[in-house]
PDB file of N, CA and C in Angstrom:
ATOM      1  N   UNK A   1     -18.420  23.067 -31.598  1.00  0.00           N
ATOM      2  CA  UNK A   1     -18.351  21.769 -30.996  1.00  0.00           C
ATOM      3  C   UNK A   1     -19.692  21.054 -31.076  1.00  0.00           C
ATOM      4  N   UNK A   2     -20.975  21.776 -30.988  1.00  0.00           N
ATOM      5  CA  UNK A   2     -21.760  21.041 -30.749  1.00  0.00           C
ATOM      6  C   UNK A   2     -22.352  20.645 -32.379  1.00  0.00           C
ATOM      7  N   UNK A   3     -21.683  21.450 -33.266  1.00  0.00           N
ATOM      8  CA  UNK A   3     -22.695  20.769 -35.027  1.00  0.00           C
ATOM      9  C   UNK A   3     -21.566  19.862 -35.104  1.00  0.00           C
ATOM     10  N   UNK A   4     -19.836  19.762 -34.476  1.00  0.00           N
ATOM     11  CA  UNK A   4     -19.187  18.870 -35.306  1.00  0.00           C
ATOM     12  C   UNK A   4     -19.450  17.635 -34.654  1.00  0.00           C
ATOM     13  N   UNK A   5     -19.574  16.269 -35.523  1.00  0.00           N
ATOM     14  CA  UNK A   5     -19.809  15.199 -35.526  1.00  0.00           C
ATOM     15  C   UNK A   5     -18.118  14.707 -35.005  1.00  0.00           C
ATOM     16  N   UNK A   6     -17.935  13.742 -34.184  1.00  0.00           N
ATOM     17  CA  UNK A   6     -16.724  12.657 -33.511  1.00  0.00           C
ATOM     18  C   UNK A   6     -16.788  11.939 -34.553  1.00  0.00           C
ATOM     19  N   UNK A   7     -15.075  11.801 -34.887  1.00  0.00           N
ATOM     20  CA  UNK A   7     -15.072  10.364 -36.260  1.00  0.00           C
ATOM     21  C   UNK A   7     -14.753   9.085 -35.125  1.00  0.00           C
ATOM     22  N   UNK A   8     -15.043   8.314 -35.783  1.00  0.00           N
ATOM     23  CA  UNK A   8     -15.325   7.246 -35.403  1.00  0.00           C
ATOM     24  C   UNK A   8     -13.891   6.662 -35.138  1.00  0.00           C
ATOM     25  N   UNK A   9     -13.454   6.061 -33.859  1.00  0.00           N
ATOM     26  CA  UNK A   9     -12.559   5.426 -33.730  1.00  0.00           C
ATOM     27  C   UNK A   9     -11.869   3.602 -34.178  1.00  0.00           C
ATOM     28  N   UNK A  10     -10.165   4.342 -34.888  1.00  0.00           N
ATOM     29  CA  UNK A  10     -10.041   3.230 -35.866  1.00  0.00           C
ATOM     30  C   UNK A  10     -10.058   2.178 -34.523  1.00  0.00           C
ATOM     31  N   UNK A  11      -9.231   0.862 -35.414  1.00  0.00           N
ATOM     32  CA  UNK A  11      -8.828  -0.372 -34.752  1.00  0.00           C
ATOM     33  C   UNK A  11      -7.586  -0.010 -33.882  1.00  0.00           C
ATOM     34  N   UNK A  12      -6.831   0.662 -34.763  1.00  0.00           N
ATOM     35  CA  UNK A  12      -5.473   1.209 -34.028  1.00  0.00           C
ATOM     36  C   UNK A  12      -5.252   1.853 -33.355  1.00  0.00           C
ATOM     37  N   UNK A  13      -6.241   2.887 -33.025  1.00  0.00           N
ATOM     38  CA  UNK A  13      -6.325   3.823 -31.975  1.00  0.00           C
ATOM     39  C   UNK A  13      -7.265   3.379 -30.869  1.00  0.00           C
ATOM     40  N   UNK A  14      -8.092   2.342 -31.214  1.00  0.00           N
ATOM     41  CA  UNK A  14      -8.639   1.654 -29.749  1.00  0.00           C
ATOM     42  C   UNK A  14      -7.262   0.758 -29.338  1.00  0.00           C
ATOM     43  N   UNK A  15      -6.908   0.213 -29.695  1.00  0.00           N
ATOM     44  CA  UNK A  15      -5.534  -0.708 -29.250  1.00  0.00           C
ATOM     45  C   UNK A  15      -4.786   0.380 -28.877  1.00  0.00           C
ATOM     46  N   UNK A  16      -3.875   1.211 -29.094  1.00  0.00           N
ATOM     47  CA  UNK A  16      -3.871   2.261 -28.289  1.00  0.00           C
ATOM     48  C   UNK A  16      -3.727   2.565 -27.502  1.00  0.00           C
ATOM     49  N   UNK A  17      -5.243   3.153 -27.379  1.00  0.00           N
ATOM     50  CA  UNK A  17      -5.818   3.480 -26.113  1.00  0.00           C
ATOM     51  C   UNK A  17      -5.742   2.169 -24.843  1.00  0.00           C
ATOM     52  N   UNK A  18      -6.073   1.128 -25.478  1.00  0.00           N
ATOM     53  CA  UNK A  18      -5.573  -0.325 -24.480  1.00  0.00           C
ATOM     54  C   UNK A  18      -4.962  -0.598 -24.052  1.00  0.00           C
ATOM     55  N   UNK A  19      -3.705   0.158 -24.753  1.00  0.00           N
ATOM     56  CA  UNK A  19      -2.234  -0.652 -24.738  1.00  0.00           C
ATOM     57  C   UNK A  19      -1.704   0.573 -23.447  1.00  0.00           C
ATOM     58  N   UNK A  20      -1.801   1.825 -23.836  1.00  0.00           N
ATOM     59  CA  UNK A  20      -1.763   2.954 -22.304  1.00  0.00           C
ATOM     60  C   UNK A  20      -2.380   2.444 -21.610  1.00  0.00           C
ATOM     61  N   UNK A  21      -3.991   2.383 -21.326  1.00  0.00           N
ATOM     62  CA  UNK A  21      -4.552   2.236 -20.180  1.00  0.00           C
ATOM     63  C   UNK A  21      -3.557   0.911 -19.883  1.00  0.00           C
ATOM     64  N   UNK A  22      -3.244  -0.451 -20.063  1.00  0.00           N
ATOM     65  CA  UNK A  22      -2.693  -1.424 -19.163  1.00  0.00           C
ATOM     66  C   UNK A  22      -1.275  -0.962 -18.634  1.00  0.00           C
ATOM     67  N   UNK A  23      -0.404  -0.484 -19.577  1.00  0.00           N
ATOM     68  CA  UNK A  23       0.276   0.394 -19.135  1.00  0.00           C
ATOM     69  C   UNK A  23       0.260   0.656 -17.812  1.00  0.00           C
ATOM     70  N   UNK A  24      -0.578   2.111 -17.721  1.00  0.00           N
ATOM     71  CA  UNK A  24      -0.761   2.900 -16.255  1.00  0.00           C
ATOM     72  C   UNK A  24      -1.125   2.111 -15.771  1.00  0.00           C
ATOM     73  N   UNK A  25      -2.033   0.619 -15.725  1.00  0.00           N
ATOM     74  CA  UNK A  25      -2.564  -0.195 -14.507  1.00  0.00           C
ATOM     75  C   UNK A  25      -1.479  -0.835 -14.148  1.00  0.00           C
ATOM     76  N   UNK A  26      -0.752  -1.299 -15.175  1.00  0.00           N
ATOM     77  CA  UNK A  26       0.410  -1.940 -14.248  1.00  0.00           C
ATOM     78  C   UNK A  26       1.350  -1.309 -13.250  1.00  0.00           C
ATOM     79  N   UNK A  27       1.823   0.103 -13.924  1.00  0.00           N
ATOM     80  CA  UNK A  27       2.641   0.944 -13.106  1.00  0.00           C
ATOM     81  C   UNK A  27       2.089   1.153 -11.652  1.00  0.00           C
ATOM     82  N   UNK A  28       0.079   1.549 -11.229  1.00  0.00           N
ATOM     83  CA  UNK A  28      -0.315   1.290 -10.301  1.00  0.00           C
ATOM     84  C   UNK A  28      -0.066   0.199  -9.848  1.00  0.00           C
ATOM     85  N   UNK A  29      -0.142  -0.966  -9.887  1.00  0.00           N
ATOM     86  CA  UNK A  29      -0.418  -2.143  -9.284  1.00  0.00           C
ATOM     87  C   UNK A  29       0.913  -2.464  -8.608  1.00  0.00           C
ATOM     88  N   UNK A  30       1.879  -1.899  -9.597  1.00  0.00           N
ATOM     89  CA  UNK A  30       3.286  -1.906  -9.038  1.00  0.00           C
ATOM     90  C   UNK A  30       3.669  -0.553  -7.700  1.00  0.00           C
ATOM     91  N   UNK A  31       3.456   0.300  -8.439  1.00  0.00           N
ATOM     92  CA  UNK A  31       3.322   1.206  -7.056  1.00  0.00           C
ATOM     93  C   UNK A  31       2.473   0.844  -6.381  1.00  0.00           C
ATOM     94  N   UNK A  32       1.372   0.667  -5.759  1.00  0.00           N
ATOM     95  CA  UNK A  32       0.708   0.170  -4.730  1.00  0.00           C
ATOM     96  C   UNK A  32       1.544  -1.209  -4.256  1.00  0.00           C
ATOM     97  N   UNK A  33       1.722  -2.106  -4.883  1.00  0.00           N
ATOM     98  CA  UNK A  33       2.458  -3.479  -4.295  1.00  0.00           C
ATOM     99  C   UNK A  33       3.876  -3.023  -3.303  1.00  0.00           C
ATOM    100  N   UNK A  34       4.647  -1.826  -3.731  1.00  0.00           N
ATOM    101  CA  UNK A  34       5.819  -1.316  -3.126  1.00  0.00           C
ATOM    102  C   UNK A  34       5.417  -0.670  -2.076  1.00  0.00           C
ATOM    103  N   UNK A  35       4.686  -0.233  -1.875  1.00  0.00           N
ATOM    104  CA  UNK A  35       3.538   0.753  -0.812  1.00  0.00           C
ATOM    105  C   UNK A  35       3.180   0.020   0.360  1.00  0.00           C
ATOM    106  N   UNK A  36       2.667  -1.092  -0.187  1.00  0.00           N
ATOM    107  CA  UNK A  36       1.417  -2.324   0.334  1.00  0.00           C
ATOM    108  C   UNK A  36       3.168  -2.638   1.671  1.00  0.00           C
ATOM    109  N   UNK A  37       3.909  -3.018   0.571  1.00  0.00           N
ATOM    110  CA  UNK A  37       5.302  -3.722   1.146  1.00  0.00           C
ATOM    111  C   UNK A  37       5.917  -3.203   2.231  1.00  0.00           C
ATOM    112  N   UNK A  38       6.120  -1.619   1.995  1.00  0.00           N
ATOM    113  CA  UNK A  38       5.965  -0.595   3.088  1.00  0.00           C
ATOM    114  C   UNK A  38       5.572  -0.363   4.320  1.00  0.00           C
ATOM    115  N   UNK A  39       4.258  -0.397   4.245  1.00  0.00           N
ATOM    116  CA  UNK A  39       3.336  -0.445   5.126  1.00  0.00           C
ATOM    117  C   UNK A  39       3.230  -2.008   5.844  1.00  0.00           C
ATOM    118  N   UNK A  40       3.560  -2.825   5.407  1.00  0.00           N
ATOM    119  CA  UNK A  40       3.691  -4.005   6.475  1.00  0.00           C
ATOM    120  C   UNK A  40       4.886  -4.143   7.295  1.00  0.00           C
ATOM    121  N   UNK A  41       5.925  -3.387   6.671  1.00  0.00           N
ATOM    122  CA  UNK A  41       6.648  -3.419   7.102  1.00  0.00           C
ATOM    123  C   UNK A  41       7.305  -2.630   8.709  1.00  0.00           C
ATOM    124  N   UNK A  42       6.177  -1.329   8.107  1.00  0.00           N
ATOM    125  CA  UNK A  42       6.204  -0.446   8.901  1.00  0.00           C
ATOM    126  C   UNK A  42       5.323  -1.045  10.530  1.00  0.00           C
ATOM    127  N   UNK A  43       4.678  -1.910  10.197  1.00  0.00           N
ATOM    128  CA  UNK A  43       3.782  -2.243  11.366  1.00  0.00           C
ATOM    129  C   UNK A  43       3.811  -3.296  11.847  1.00  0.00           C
ATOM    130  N   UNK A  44       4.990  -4.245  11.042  1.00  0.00           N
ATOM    131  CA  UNK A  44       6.110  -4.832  12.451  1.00  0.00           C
ATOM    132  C   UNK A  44       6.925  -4.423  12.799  1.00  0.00           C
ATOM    133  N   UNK A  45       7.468  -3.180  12.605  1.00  0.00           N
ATOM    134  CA  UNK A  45       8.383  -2.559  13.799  1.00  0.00           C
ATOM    135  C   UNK A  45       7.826  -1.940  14.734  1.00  0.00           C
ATOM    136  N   UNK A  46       6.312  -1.762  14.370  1.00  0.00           N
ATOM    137  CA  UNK A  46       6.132  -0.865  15.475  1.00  0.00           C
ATOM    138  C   UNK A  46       5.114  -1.726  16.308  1.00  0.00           C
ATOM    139  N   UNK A  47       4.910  -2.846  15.829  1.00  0.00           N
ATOM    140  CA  UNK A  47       4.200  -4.330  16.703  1.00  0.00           C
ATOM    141  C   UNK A  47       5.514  -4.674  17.314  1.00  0.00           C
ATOM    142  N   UNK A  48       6.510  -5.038  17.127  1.00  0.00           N
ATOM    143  CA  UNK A  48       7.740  -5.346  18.012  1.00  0.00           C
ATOM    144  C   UNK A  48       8.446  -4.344  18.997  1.00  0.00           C
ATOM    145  N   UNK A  49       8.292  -2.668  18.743  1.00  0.00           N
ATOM    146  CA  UNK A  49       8.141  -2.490  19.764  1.00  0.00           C
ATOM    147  C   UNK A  49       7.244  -1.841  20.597  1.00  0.00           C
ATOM    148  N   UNK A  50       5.791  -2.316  20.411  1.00  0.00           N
ATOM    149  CA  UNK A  50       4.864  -2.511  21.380  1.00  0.00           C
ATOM    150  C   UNK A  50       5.183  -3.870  22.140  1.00  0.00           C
ATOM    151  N   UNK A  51       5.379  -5.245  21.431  1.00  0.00           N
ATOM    152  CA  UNK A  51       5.499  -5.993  22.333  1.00  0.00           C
ATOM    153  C   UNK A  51       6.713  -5.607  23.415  1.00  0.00           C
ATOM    154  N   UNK A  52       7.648  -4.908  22.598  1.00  0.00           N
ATOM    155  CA  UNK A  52       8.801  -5.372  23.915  1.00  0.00           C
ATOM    156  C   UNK A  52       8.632  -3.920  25.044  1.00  0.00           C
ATOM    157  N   UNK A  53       7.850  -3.099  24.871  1.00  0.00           N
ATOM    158  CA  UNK A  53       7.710  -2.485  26.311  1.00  0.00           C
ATOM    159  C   UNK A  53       6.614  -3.035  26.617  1.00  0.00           C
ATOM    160  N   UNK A  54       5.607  -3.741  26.146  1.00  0.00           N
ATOM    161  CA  UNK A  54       4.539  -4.576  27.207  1.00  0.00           C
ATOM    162  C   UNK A  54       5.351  -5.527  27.838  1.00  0.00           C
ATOM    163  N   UNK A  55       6.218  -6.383  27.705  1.00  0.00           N
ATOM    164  CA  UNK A  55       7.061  -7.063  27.870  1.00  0.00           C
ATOM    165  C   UNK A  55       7.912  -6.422  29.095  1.00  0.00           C
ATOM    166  N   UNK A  56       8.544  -5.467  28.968  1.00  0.00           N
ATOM    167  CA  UNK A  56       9.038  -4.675  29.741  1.00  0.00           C
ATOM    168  C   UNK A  56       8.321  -4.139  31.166  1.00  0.00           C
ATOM    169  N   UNK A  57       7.251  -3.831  30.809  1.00  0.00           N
ATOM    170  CA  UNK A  57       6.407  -2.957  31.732  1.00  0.00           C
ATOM    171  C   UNK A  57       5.645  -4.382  32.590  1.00  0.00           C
ATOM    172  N   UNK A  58       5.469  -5.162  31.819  1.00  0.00           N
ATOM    173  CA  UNK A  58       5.502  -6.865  32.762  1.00  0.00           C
ATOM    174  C   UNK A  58       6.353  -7.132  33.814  1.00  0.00           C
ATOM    175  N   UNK A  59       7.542  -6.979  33.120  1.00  0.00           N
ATOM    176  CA  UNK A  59       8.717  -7.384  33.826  1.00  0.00           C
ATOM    177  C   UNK A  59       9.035  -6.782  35.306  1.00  0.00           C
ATOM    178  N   UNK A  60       9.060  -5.487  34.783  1.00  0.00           N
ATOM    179  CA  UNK A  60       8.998  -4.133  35.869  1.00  0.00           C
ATOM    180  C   UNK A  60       8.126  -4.379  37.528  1.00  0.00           C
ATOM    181  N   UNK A  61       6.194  -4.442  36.683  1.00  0.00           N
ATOM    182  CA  UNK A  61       5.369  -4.707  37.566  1.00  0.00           C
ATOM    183  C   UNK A  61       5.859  -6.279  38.788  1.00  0.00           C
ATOM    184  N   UNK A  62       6.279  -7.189  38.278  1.00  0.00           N
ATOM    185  CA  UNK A  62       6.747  -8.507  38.569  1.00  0.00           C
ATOM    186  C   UNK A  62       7.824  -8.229  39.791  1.00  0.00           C
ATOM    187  N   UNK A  63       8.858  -7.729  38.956  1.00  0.00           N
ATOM    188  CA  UNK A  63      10.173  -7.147  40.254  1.00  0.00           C
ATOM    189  C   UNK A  63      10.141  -6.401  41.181  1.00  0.00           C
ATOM    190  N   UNK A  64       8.578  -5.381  40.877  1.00  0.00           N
ATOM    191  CA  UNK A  64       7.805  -4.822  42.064  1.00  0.00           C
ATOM    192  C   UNK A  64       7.136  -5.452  42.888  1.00  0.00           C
ATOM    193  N   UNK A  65       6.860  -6.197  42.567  1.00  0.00           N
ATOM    194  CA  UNK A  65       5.219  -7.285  43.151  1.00  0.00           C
ATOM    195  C   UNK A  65       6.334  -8.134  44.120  1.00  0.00           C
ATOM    196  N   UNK A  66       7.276  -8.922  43.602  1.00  0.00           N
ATOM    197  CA  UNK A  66       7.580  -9.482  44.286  1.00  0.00           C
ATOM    198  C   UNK A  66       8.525  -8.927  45.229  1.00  0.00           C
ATOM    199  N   UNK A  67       9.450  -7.848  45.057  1.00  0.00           N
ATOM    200  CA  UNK A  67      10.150  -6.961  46.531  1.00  0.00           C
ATOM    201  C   UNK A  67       8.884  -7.030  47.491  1.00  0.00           C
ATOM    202  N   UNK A  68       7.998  -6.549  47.402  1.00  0.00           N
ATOM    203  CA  UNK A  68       7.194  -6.837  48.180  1.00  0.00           C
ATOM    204  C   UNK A  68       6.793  -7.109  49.039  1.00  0.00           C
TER     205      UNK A  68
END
């Protein structure tokens, strides 16, 4: 390995190599975007129900306060 000399890369095999690498970036960009989609999603359900037992636990304190 170390006396043999690397041949030099053609035109066609750098394009190629270009044409994979955008490839895999897109497939990332697409998996992450489905992910991304996921995850927002996931954290308004769980923002809606935080609001509705703060909401709740409002309500609660209120119907206490005022028996009173």
């Amino acid at each position: 390995m170390i006396g043999r000399r690397m041949s030099k890369p053609t035109l066609t095999s750098v394009t190629e190599q270009i044409h994979q690498l955008d490839t895999r970036s897109h497939r990332l960009e697409t998996e992450t975007s489905i992910q991304f989609k996921d995850l927002f999603n996931r954290i308004k359900r769980i923002e809606g129900i935080l609001i509705a037992a703060f909401a709740t636990t409002i309500i609660i304190l209120l119907t206490v306060a005022l028996q009173l």
